[in-house]
N, C-alpha and C. Protein backbone atom coordinates (compact mmCIF):
# COMPACT_ATOMS: atom_id res chain seq x y z
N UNK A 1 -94.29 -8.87 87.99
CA UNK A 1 -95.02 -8.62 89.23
C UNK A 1 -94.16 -9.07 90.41
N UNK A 2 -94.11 -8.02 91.45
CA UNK A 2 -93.35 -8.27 92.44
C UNK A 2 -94.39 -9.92 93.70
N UNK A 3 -93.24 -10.11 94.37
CA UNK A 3 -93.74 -10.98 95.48
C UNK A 3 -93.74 -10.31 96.72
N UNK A 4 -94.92 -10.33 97.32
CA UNK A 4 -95.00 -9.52 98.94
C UNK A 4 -95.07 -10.58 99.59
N UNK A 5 -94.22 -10.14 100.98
CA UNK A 5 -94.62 -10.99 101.70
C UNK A 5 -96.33 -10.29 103.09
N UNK A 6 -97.05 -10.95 103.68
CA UNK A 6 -97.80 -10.36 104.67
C UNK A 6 -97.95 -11.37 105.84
N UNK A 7 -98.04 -10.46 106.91
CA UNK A 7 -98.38 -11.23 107.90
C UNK A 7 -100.01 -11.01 108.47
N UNK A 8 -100.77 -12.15 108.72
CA UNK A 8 -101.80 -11.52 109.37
C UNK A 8 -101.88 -11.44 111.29
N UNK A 9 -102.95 -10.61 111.31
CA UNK A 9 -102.71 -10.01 112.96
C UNK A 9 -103.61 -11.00 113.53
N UNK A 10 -104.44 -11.17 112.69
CA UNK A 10 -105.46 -12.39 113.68
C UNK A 10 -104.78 -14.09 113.70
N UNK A 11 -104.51 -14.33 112.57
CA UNK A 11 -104.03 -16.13 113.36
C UNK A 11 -102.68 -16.05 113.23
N UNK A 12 -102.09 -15.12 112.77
CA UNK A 12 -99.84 -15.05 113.15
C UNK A 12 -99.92 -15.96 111.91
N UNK A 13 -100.54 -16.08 110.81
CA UNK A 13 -99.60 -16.77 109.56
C UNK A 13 -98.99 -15.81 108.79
N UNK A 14 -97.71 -16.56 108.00
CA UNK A 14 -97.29 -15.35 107.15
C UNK A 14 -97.03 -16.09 105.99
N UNK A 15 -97.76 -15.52 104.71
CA UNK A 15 -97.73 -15.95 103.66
C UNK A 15 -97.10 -14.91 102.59
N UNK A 16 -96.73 -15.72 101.30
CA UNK A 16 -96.42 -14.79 100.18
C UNK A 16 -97.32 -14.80 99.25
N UNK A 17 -97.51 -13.79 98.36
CA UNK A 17 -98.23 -13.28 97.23
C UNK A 17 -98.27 -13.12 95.98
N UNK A 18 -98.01 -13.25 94.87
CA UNK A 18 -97.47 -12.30 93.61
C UNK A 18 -98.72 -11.20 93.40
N UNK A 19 -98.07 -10.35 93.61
CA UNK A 19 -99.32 -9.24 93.12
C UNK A 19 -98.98 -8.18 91.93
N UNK A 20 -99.81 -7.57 91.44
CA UNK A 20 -99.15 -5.96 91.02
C UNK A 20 -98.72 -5.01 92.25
N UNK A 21 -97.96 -4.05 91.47
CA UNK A 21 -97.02 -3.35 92.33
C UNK A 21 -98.34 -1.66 92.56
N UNK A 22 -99.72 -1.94 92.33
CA UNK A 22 -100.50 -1.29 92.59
C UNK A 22 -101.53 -1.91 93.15
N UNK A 23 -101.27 -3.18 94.03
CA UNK A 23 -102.37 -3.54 94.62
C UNK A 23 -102.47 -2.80 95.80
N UNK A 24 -103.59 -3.16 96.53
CA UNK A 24 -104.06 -2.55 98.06
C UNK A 24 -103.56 -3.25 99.09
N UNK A 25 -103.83 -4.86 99.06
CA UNK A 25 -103.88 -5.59 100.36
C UNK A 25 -103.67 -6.69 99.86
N UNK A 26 -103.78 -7.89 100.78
CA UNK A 26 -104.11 -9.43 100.21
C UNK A 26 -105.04 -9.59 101.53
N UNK A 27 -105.85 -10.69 101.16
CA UNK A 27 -106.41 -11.82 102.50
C UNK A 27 -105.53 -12.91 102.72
N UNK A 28 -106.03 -13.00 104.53
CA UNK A 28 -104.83 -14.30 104.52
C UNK A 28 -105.64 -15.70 104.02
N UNK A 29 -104.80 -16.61 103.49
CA UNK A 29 -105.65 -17.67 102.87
C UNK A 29 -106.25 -18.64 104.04
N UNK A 30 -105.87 -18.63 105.32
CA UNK A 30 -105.89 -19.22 106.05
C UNK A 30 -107.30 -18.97 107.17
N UNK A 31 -107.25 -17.85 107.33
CA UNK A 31 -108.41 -17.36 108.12
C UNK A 31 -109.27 -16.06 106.85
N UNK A 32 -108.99 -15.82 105.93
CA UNK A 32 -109.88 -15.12 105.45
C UNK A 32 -109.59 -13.62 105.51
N UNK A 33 -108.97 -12.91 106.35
CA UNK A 33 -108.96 -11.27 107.35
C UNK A 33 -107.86 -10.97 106.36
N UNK A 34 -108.02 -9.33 106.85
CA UNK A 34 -107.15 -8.84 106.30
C UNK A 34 -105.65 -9.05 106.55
N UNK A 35 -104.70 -9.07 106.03
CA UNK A 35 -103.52 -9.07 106.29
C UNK A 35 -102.42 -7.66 106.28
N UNK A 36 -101.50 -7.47 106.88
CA UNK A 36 -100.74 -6.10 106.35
C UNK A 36 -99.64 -6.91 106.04
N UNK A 37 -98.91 -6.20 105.20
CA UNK A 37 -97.81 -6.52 104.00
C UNK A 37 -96.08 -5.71 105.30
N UNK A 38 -95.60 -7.12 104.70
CA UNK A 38 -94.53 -7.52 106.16
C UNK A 38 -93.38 -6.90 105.11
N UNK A 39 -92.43 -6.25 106.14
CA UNK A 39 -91.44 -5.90 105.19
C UNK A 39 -90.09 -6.66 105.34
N UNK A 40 -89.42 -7.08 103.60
CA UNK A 40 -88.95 -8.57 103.01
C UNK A 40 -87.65 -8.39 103.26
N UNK A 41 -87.05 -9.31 103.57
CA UNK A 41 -85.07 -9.06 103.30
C UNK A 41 -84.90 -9.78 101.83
N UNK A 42 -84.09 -9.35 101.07
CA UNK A 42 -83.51 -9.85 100.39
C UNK A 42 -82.49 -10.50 99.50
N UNK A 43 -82.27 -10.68 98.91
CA UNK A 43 -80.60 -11.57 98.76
C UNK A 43 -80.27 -10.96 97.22
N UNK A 44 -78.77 -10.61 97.59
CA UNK A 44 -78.33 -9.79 96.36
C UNK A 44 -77.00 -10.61 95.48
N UNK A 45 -77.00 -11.28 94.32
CA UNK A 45 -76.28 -11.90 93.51
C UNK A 45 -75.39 -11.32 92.14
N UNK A 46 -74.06 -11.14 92.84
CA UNK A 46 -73.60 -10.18 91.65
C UNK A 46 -72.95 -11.17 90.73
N UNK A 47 -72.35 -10.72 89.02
CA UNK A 47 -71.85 -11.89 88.48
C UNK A 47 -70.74 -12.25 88.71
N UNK A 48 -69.67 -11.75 89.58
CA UNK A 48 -68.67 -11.74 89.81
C UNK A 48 -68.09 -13.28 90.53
N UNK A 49 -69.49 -13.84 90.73
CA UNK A 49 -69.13 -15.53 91.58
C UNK A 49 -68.70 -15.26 92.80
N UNK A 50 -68.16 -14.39 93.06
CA UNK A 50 -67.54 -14.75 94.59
C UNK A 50 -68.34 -14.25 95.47
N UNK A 51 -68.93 -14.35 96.43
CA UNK A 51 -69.57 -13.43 97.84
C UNK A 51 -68.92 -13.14 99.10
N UNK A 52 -67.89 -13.24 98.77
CA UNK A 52 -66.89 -12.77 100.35
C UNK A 52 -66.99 -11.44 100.66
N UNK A 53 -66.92 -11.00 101.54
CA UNK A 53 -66.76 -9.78 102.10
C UNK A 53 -65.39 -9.27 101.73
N UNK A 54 -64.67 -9.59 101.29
CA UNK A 54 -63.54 -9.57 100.92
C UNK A 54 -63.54 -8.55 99.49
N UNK A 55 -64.73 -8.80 98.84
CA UNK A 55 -64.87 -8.54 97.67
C UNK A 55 -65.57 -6.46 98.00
N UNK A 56 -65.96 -6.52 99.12
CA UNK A 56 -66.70 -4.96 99.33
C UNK A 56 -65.07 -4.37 99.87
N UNK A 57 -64.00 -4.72 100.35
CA UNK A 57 -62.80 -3.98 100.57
C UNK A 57 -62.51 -3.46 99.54
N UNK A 58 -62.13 -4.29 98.38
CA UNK A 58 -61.72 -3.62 97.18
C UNK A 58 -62.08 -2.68 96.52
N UNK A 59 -63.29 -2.31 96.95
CA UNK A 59 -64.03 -1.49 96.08
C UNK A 59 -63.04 -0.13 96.35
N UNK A 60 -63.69 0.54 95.30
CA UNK A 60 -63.20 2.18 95.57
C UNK A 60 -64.06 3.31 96.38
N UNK A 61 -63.93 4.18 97.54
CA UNK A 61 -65.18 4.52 98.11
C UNK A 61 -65.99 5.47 97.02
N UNK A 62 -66.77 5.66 97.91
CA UNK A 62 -67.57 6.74 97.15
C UNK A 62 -67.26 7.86 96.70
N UNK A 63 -67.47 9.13 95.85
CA UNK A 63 -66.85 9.87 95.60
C UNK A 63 -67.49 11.41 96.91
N UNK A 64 -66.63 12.29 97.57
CA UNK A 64 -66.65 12.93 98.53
C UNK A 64 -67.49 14.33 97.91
N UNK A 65 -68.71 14.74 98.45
CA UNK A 65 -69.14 15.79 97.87
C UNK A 65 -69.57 16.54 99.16
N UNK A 66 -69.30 17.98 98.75
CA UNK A 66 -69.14 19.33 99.85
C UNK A 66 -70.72 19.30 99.97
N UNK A 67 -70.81 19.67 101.08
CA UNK A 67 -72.54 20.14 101.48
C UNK A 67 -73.38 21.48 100.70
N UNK A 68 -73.18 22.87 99.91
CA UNK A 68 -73.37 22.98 99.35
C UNK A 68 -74.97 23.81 99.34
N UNK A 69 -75.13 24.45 98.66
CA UNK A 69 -76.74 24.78 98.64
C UNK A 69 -77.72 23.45 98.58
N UNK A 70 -77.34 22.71 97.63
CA UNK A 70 -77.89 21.17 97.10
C UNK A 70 -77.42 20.00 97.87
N UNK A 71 -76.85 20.24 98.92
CA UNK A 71 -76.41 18.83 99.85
C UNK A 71 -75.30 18.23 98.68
N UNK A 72 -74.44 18.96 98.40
CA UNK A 72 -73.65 18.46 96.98
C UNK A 72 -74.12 18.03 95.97
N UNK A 73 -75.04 18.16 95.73
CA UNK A 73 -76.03 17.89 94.11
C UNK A 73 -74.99 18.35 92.96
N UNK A 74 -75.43 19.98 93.56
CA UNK A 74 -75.21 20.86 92.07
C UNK A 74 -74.02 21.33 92.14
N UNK A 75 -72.65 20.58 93.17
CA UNK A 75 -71.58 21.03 93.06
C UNK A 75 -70.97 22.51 92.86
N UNK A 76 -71.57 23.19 93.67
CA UNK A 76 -71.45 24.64 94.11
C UNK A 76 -70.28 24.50 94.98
């Protein structure tokens, strides 16, 4: 089960959740009201150990595809 975060509009708290990834809403625990679901940043950990920016130069780019009937899909 994912973690949402929400903010509510009536007292400005912002709390987190674990919910299913088919829920509706949450309440805020604080005042009770509805809350809307705040959208999350998140942090990405590869196994490679290092996190330098140094490490996205090396890469190889992407591979170049013609526009195409399919936006280059179907390589026409």
């Amino acid at each position: 089960m994912p973690i949402y975060e929400y903010h509510c509009p009536t007292c400005s708290n912002r709390f987190e959740k674990l919910q299913p990834m088919n829920s509706t809403g949450a309440d805020c625990p604080r005042c009770e009201q509805p809350a809307k679901r705040a959208l999350s940043v998140f942090a990405s950990i590869t196994a490679g150990g290092s996190s330098s920016s140094e490490d996205f130069a090396q890469a190889p780019p992407p591979p170049v595809r013609g526009g195409g009937c399919c936006g280059g899909g179907c390589f026409h």
